[in-house]
Protein backbone atom coordinates (compact mmCIF):
# COMPACT_ATOMS: atom_id res chain seq x y z
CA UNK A 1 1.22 -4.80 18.50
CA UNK A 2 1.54 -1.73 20.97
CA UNK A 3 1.26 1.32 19.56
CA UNK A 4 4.95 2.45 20.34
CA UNK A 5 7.15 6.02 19.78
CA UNK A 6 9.36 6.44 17.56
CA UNK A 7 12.21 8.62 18.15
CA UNK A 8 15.86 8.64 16.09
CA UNK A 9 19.31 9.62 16.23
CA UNK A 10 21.80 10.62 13.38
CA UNK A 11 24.98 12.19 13.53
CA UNK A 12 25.27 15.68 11.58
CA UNK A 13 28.45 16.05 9.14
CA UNK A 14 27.23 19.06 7.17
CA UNK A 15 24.82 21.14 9.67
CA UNK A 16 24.84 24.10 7.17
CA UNK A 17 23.24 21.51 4.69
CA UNK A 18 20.68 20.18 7.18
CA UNK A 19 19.68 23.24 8.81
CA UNK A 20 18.63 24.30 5.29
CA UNK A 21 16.45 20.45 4.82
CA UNK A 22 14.71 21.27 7.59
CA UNK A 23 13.82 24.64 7.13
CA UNK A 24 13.44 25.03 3.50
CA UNK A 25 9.95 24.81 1.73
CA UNK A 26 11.25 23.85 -1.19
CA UNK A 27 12.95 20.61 0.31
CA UNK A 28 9.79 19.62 2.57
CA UNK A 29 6.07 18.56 1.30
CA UNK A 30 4.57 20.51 4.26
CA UNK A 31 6.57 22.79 6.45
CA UNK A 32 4.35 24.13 9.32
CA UNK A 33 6.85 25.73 11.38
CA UNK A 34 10.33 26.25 12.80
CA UNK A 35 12.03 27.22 15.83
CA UNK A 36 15.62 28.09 16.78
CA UNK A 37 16.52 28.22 20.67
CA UNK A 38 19.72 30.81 19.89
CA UNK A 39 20.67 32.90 16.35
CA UNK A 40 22.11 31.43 13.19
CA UNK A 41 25.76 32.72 14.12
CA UNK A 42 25.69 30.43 17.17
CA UNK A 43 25.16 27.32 14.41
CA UNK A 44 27.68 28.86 11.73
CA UNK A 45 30.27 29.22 14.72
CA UNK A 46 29.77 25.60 15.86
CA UNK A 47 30.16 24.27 12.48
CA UNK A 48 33.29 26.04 12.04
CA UNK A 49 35.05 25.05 15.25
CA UNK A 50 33.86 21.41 15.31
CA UNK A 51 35.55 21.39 11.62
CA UNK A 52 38.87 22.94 13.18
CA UNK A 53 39.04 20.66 15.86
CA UNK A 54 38.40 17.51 14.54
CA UNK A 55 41.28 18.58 12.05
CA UNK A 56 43.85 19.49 15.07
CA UNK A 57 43.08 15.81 16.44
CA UNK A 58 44.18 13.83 13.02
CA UNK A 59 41.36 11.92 13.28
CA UNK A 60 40.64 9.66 10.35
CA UNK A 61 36.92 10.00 9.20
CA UNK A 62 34.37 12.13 9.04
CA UNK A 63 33.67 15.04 11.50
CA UNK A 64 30.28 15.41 13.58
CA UNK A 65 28.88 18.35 13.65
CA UNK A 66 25.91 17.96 15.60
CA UNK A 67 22.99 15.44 16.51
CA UNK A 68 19.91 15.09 15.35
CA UNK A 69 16.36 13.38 16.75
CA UNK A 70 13.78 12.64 14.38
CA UNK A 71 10.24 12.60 16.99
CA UNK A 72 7.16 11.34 15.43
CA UNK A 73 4.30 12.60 16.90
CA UNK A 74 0.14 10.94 17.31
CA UNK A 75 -1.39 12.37 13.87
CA UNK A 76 -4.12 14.09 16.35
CA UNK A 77 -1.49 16.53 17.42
CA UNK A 78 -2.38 17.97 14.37
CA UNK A 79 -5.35 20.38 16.31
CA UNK A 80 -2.46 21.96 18.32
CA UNK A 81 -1.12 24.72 17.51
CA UNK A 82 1.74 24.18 15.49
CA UNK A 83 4.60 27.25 16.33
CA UNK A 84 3.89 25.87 20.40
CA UNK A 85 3.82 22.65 20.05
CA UNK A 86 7.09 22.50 18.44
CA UNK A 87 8.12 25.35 21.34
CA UNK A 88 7.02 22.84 23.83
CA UNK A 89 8.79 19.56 22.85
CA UNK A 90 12.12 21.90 21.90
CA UNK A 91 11.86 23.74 24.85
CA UNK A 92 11.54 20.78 27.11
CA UNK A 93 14.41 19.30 25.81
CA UNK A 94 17.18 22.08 25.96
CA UNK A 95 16.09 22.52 29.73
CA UNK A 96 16.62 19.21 29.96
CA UNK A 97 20.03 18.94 28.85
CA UNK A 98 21.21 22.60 28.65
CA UNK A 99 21.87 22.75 25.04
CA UNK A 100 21.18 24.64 21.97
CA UNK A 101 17.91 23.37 19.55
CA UNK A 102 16.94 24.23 15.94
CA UNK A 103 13.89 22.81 14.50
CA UNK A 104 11.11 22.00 11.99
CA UNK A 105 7.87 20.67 12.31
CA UNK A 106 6.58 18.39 9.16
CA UNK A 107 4.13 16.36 7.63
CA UNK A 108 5.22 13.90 4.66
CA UNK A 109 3.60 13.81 1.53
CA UNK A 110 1.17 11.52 2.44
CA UNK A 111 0.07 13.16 5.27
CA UNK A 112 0.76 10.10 7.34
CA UNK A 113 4.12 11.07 9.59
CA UNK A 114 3.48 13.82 11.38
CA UNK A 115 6.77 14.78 13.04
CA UNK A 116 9.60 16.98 14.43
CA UNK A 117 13.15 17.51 13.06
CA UNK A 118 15.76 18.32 15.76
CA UNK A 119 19.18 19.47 15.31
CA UNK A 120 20.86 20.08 18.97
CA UNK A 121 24.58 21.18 19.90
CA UNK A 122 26.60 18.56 21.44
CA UNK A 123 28.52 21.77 23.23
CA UNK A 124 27.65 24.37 25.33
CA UNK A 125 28.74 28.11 24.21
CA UNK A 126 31.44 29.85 26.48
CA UNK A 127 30.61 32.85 28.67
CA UNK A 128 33.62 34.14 27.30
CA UNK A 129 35.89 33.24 24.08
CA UNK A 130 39.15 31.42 25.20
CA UNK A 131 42.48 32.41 23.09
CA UNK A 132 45.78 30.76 22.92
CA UNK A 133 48.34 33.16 22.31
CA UNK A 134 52.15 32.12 20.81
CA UNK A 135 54.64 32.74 22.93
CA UNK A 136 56.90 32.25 20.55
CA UNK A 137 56.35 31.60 16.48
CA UNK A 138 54.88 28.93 15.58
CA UNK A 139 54.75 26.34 12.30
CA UNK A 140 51.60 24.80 11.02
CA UNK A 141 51.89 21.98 8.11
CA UNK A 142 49.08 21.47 5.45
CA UNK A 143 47.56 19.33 7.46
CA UNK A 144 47.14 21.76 10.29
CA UNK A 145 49.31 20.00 12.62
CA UNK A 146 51.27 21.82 15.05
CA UNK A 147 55.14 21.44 14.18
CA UNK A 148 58.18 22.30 16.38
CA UNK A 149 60.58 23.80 13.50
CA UNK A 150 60.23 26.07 10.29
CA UNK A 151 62.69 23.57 8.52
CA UNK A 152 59.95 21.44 8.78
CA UNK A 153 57.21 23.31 6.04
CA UNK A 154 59.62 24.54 4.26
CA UNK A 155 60.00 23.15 0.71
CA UNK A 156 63.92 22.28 -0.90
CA UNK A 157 64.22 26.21 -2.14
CA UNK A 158 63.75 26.76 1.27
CA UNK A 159 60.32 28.48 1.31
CA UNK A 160 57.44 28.43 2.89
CA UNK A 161 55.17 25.33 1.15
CA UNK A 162 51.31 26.38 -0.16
CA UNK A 163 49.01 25.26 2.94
CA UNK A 164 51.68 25.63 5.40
CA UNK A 165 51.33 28.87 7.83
CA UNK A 166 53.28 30.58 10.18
CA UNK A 167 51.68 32.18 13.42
CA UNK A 168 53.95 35.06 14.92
CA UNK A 169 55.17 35.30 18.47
CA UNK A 170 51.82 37.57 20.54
CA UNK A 171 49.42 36.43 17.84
CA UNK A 172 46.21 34.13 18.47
CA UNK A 173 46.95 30.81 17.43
CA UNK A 174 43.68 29.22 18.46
CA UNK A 175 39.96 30.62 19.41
CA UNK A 176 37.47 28.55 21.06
CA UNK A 177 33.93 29.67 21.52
CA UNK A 178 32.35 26.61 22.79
CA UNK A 179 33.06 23.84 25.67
CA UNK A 180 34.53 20.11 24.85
CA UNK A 181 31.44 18.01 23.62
CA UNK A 182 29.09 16.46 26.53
CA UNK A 183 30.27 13.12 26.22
CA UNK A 184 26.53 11.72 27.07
CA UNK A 185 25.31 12.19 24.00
CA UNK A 186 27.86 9.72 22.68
CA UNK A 187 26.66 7.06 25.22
CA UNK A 188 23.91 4.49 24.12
CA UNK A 189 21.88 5.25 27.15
CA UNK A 190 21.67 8.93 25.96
CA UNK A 191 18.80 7.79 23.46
CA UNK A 192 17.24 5.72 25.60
CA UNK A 193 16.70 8.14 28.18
CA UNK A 194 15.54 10.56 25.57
CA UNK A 195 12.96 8.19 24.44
CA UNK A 196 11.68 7.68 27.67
CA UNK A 197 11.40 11.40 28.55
CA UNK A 198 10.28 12.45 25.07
CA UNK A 199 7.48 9.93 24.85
CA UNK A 200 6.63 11.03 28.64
CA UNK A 201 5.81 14.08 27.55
CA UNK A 202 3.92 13.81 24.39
CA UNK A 203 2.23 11.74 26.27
CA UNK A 204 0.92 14.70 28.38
CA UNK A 205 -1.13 16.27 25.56
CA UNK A 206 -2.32 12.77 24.55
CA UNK A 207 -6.26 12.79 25.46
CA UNK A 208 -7.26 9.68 25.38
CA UNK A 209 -5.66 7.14 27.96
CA UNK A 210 -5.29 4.34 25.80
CA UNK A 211 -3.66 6.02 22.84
CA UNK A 212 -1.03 6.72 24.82
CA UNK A 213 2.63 6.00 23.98
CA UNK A 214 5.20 3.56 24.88
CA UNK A 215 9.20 3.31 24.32
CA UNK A 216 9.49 0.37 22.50
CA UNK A 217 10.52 -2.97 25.32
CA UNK A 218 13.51 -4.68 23.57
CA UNK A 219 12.85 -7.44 26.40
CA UNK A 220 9.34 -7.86 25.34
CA UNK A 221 8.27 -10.46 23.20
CA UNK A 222 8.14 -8.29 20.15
CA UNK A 223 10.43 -7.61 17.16
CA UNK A 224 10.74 -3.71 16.29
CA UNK A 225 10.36 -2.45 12.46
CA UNK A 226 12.68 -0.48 10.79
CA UNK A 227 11.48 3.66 9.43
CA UNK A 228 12.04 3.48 6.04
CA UNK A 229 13.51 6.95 5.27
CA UNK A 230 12.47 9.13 1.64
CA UNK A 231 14.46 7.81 -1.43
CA UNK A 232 16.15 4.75 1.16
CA UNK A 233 18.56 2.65 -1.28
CA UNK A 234 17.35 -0.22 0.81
CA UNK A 235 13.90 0.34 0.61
CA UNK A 236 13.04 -2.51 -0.49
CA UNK A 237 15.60 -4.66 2.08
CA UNK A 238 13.97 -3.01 4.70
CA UNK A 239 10.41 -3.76 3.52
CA UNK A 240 11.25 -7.58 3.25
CA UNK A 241 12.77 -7.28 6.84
CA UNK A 242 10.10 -5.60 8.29
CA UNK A 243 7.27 -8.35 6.86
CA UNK A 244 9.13 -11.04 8.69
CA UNK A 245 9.11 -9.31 11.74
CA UNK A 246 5.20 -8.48 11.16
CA UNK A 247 4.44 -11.77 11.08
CA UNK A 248 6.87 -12.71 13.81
CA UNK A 249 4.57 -10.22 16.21
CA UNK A 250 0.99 -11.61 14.65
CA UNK A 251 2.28 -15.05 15.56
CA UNK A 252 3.27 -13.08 19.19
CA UNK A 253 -0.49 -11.71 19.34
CA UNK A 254 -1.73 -15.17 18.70
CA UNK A 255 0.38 -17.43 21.17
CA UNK A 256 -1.01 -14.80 24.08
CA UNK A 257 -4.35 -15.01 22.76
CA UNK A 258 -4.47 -18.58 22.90
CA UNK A 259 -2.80 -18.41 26.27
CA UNK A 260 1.48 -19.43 26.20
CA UNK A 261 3.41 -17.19 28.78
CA UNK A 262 4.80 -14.08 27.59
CA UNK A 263 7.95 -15.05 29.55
CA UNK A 264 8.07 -18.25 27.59
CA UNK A 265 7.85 -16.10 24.28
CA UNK A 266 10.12 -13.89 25.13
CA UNK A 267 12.69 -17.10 26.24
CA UNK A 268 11.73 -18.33 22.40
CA UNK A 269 12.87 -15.22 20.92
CA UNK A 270 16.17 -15.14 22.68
CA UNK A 271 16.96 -18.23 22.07
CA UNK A 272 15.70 -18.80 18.15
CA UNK A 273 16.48 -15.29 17.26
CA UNK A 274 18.44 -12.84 18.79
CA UNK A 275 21.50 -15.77 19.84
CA UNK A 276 20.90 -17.07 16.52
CA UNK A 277 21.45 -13.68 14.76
CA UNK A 278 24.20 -12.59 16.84
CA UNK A 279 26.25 -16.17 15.47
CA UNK A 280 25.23 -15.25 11.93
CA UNK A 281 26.86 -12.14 11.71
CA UNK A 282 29.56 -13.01 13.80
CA UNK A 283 30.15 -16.10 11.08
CA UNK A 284 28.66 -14.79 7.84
CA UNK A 285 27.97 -10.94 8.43
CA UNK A 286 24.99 -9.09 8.41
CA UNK A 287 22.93 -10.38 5.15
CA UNK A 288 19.15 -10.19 5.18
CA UNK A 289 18.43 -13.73 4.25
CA UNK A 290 19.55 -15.37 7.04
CA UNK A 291 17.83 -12.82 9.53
CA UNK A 292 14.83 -13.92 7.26
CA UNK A 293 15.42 -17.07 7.91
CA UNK A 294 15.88 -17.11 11.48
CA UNK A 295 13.25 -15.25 12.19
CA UNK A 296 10.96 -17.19 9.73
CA UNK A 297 12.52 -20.74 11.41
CA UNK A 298 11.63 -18.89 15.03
CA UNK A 299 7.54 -18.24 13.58
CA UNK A 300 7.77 -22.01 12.85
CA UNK A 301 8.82 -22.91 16.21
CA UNK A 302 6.35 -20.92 18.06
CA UNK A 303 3.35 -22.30 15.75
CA UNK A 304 4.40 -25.57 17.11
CA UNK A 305 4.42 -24.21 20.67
CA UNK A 306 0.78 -22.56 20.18
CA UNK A 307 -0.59 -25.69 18.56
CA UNK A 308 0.74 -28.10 21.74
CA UNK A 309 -0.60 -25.08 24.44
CA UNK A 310 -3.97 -26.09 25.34
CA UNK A 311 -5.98 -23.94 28.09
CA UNK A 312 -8.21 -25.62 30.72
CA UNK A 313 -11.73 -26.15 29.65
CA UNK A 314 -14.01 -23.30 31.06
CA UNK A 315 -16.43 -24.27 33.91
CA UNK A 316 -19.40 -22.20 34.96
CA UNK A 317 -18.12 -19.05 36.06
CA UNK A 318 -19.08 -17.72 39.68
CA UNK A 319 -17.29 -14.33 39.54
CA UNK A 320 -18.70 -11.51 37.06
CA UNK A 321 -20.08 -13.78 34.58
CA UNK A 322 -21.24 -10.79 32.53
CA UNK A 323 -18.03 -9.20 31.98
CA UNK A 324 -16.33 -13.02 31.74
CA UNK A 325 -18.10 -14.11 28.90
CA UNK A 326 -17.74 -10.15 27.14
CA UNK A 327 -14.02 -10.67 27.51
CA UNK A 328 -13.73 -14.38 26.54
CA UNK A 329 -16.03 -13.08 23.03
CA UNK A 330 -13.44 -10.33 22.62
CA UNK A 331 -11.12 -12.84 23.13
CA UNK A 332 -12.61 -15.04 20.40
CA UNK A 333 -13.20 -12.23 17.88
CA UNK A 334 -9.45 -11.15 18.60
CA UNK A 335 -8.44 -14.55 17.74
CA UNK A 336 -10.67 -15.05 14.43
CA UNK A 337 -8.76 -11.56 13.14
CA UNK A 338 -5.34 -13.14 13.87
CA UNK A 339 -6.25 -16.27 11.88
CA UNK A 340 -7.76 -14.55 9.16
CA UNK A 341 -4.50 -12.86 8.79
CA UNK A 342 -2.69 -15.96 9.39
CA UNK A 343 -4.44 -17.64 6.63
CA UNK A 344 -3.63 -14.61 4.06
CA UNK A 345 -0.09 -15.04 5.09
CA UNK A 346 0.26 -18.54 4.74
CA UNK A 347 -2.29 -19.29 1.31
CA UNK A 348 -1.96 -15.89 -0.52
CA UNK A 349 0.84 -13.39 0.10
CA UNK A 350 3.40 -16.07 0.81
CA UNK A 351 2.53 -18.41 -2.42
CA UNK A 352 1.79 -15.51 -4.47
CA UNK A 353 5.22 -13.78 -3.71
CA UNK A 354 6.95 -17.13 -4.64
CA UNK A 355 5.64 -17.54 -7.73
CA UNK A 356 6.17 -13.93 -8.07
CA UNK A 357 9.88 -13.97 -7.48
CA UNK A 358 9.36 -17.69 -9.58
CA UNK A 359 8.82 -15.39 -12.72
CA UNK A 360 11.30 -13.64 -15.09
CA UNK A 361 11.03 -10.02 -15.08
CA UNK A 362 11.44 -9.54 -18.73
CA UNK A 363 9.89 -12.43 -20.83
CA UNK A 364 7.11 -13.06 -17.93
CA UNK A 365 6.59 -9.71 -17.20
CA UNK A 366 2.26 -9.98 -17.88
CA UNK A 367 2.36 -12.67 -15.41
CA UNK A 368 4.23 -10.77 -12.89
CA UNK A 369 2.08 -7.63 -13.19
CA UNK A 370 -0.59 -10.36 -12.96
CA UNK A 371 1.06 -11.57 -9.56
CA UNK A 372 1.78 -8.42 -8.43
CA UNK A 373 -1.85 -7.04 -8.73
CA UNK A 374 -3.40 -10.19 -6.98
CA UNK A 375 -0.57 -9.90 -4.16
CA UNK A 376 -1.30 -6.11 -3.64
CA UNK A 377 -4.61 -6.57 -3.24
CA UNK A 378 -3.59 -9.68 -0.51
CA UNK A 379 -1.24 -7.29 1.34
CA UNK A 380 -3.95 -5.07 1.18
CA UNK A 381 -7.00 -7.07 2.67
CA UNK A 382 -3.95 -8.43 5.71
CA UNK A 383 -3.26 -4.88 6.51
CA UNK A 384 -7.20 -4.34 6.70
CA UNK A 385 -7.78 -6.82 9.04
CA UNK A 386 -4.71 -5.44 11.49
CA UNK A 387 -6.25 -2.08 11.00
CA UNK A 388 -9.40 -3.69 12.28
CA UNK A 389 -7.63 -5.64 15.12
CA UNK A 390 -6.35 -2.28 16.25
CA UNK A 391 -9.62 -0.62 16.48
CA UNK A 392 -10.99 -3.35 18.08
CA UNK A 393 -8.52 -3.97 21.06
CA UNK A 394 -8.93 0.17 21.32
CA UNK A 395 -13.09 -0.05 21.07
CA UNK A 396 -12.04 -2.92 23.89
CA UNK A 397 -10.56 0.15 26.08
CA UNK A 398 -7.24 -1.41 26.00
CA UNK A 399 -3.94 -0.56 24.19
CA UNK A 400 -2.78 -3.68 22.49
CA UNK A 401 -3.49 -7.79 23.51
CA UNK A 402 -0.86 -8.17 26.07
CA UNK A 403 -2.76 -5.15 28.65
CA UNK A 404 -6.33 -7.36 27.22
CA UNK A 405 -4.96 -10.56 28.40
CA UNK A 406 -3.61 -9.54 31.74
CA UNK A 407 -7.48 -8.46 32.29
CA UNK A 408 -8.27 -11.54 31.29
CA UNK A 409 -6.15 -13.59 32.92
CA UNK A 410 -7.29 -11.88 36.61
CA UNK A 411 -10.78 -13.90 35.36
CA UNK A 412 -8.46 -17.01 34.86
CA UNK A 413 -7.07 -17.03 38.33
CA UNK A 414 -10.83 -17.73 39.57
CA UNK A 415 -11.49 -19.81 36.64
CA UNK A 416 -8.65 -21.88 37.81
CA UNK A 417 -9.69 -21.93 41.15
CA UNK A 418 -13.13 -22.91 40.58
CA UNK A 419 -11.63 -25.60 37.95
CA UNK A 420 -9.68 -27.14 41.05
CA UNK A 421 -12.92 -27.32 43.09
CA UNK A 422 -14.42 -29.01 40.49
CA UNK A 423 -11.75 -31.62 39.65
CA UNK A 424 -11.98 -32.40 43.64
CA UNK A 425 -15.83 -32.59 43.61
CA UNK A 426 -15.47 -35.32 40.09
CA UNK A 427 -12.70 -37.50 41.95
CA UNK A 428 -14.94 -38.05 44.86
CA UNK A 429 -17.74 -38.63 42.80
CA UNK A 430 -15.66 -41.03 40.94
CA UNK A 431 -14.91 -42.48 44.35
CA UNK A 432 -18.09 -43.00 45.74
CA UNK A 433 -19.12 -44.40 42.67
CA UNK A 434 -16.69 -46.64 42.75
CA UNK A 435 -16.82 -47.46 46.44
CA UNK A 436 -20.94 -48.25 45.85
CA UNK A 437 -19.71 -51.11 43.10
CA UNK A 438 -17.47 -52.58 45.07
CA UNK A 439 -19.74 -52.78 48.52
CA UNK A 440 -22.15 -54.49 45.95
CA UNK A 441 -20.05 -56.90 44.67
CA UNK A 442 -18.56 -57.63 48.15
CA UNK A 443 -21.68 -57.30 49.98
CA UNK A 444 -19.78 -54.69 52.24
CA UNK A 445 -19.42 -50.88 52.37
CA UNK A 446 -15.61 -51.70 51.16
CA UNK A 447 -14.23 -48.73 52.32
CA UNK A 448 -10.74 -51.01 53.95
CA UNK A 449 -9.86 -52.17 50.27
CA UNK A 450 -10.56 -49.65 47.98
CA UNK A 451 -7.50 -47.96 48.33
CA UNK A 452 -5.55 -51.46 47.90
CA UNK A 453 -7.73 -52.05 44.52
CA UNK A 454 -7.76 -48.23 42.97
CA UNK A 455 -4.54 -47.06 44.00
CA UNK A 456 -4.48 -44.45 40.89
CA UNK A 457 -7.48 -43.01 42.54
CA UNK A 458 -6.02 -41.54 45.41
C-alpha cells in the first residue's frame, strides 16, 4: 500500500469543551505543545454568537461552532522542534485561508500517532462590532424569535411570560462581532484541497524522498481504512471493516505484481464494489456485512483474474541486464511476501476466526481463549510480513509496488519488443524448416505451394 496522509474533519458543537481536550494534560497521554493564532476572548465570543444565531434562524439540530482537522504527522517529525513545528503547519494554514487557529500537538499513548489537533473559526472577526438598534420596542418569545406584538408573550393575566423579553425603543437589540460563516468550509472540496496543501507541506520537512506523503487517490485501485478514534463504540465494526479492505489491497499488490493493468483493477473495483455498495445501501442501508461481503465477493473475483493473467515468458534481455534481473528478483521476493500473507489469510486467520466466532463465549470460553491466542499470534506473523514488504519496497528506493512496477514495466516495453523479434525469427525458422521437408518430398525448392499447404503459417 502507499504510505498515504491522513487528515480529518469534525464539526465543533461545544468549542469551550474541546478547546479544553486539546489543551489539557490531564485529558492527553502526551501534550508537547499548543498554539493559539488570537486570545481566548476571540474563541469565548465566537462560541457565544454562533449559539445566538443559530437560535435566531429556528434551525432544528445542533449548532456548529467551529471545525476541526485532525493532521497526522511522519513519527520522525518527532526531532523537530515541537512549539515551531506546530507554528509552522498552523501558521500556514490561517494564511491560507485567513482564519483564526487554536492548537495542540500530541502523541497517543502508544507513542504511535504523532499528530496535530486543529480547531479553526469558520468566520472572520469584524474590524468593527455591528449593532442593530430598535427603532421602536420590540417583543422576543422564549424561543428568541422576533415577534411583531406584546399581546403575543404575554400570558392570560396579561403579563409578561418567563423567557419572553422586551427590548426598548434606542436600545441594542443585536451585536455581531464576527462576519457570516465562509461557506467553503461547508463544501466537500474544502477538505480535499486541505489535504492536498497540508500533505504538500509536511512534505517539505520530509528528508527522505521516498517517505514522502500522498493524499489518498479514491480513483486508484485501493480501498482506504478507517482511524479508529480512543474509546470508538464501533471499534470493533471498524476493525472487521478495515481487515476486508486489507486484504482487498494485498490482493491489489499482488494482481500488479503478477502483472494485470491497474486500469483494469481499478474498472474491477467500480464495478464489484463501489456500484455494488452504493445498491446495498440504497436497498438495505448501510450494514457492515454486506460491505464485507462485497468486498470479500470482489477479492474472489480478482483472484480469478490474477490466476487467468499470464505474462510473456522472459527472453534474454539486451537492455541493462544487470539492473533487469535485480528488479525481476525484487519482483519475485515482493511476490513470495504477498503469498506468504495470502496463505496466513486464507489457512490461519480466516479458519481460525470461524471457528472462533463457531464457539460459545460462555460454556466454550477455554477454547476461545485457545482460538484467540493462536489467531493473535496469526494476525501477528501477517502484519510482520507487511511490515517487511514495506521495508523492502523502501530498501528498493521506491514508495509502494505500483511506482516499483512502472520501473519495471519501462524493462517490459523492451522485453516485449525483443519478444516480438523473437517470435518473427521462430516463425521463419518454422518456415524454412518446413519449406526444406517439403522440397524433399517434392524433389523441388517448393516455395509456389507452401503457402497453399500451411496456410496457418503465414
Amino acid at each position: 500500500m502507499p504510505r498515504h496522509s491522513f487528515i480529518q474533519m469534525s464539526k465543533l458543537t461545544d468549542l469551550k469543551g474541546r478547546i479544553d481536550y486539546v489543551t489539557n494534560p490531564d485529558r492527553q497521554e502526551y501534550l508537547y505543545a499548543t498554539y493559539n493564532t488570537t486570545d481566548n476572548q476571540f474563541w469565548k465570543l465566537l462560541a457565544k454568537e454562533n449559539q445566538e444565531d443559530f437560535k435566531r434562524s429556528g434551525t432544528k439540530g445542533t449548532c456548529i461552532e467551529a471545525r476541526e482537522l485532525i493532521i497526522a504527522l511522519p513519527e520522525d517529525f518527532i526531532q523537530y522542534d515541537k512549539k515551531w513545528l506546530l507554528q509552522t503547519v498552523v501558521d500556514y494554514f490561517k494564511q491560507e485561508y485567513g482564519i483564526e487557529c487554536f492548537s495542540g500537538l500530541h502523541h497517543n499513548k502508544t507513542l504511535s500517532n504523532y499528530h496535530i489537533h486543529m480547531i479553526f473559526s469558520e468566520r472572520q472577526l469584524l474590524e468593527k462590532p455591528v449593532e442593530k438598534i430598535a427603532t421602536r420596542n420590540m417583543f422576543f418569545n422564549e424561543k428568541g424569535k422576533h415577534v411583531r406584538t406584546k399581546k403575543e408573550i404575554l400570558d392570560e393575566n396579561g403579563k409578561v411570560r418567563s423567557g419572553c423579553r422586551i427590548i426598548p425603543k434606542g436600545q441594542v437589540y443585536e451585536r455581531h462581532f464576527f462576519e457570516p460563516k465562509i461557506e467553503h468550509f461547508k463544501e466537500k472540496e474544502f477538505l480535499d484541497e486541505a489535504k492536498h496543501k497540508l500533505t504538500n507541506l509536511i512534505n517539505r520537512y520530509v528528508k527522505e524522498e521516498n517517505k514522502k506523503l500522498a493524499v489518498f487517490d479514491k480513483s486508484g485501485p485501493y480501498l482506504p481504512t478507517k482511524k479508529i478514534g480512543k474509546n470508538n463504540p464501533k471499534e470493533r465494526a471498524i476493525k472487521e471493516d478495515n481487515e476486508v479492505r486489507k486484504q482487498w489491497n494485498h490482493t491489489v499488490d499482488e494482481a500488479l505484481l503478477t502483472g494485470v493493468v491497474e486500469a483494469e483493477i481499478v474498472v474491477i473495483k467500480q464495478e464489484k464494489i463501489s456500484e455494488k455498495v452504493k445498491d446495498s445501501i440504497k436497498t438495505y442501508g448501510e450494514f457492515p456485512y454486506f460491505f464485507k461481503s462485497i468486498v470479500e465477493a470482489a477479492i474472489q473475483f480478482l483472484k480469478e483474474v490474477i490466476s487467468k493473467f499470464l505474462l510473456p515468458p522472459k527472453p534474454v534481455f539486451h537492455g541493462n541486464m544487470e539492473r533487469y534481473e535485480q528488479m525481476e528478483t525484487q519482483r519475485q521476493r515482493f511476490m513470495h511476501v504477498v503469498q506468504q500473507m495470502k496463505t496466513i489469510d486464507e489457512q490461519e486467520i480466516q479458519p481460525l476466526k470461524a471457528k472462533y466466532d463457531g464457539l460459545h463465549p460462555v460454556f466454550k470460553a477455554k477454547e476461545r481463549k485457545e482460538l484467540e491466542k493462536k489467531l493473535n499470534i496469526a494476525v501477528m506473523h501477517r502484519n510482520s510480513l507487511e511490515l517487511q514488504l514495506s521495508s523492502s519496497i523502501e530498501a528498493a528506493g521506491y514508495r509502494n509496488i505500483r511506482e516499483f512496477m512502472e520501473d519495471y514495466n519501462k524493462f517490459s516495453g523492451e522485453v516485449t519488443r525483443y519478444e516480438a523479434e523473437v517470435s518473427d525469427c521462430e516463425r521463419e525458422c518454422r518456415e524454412r524448416e518446413i519449406e526444406r521437408k517439403y522440397a524433399k518430398e517434392q524433389n523441388t525448392d517448393g516455395i509456389s505451394n507452401i503457402q497453399d499447404k500451411y496456410p496457418q503459417v503465414r
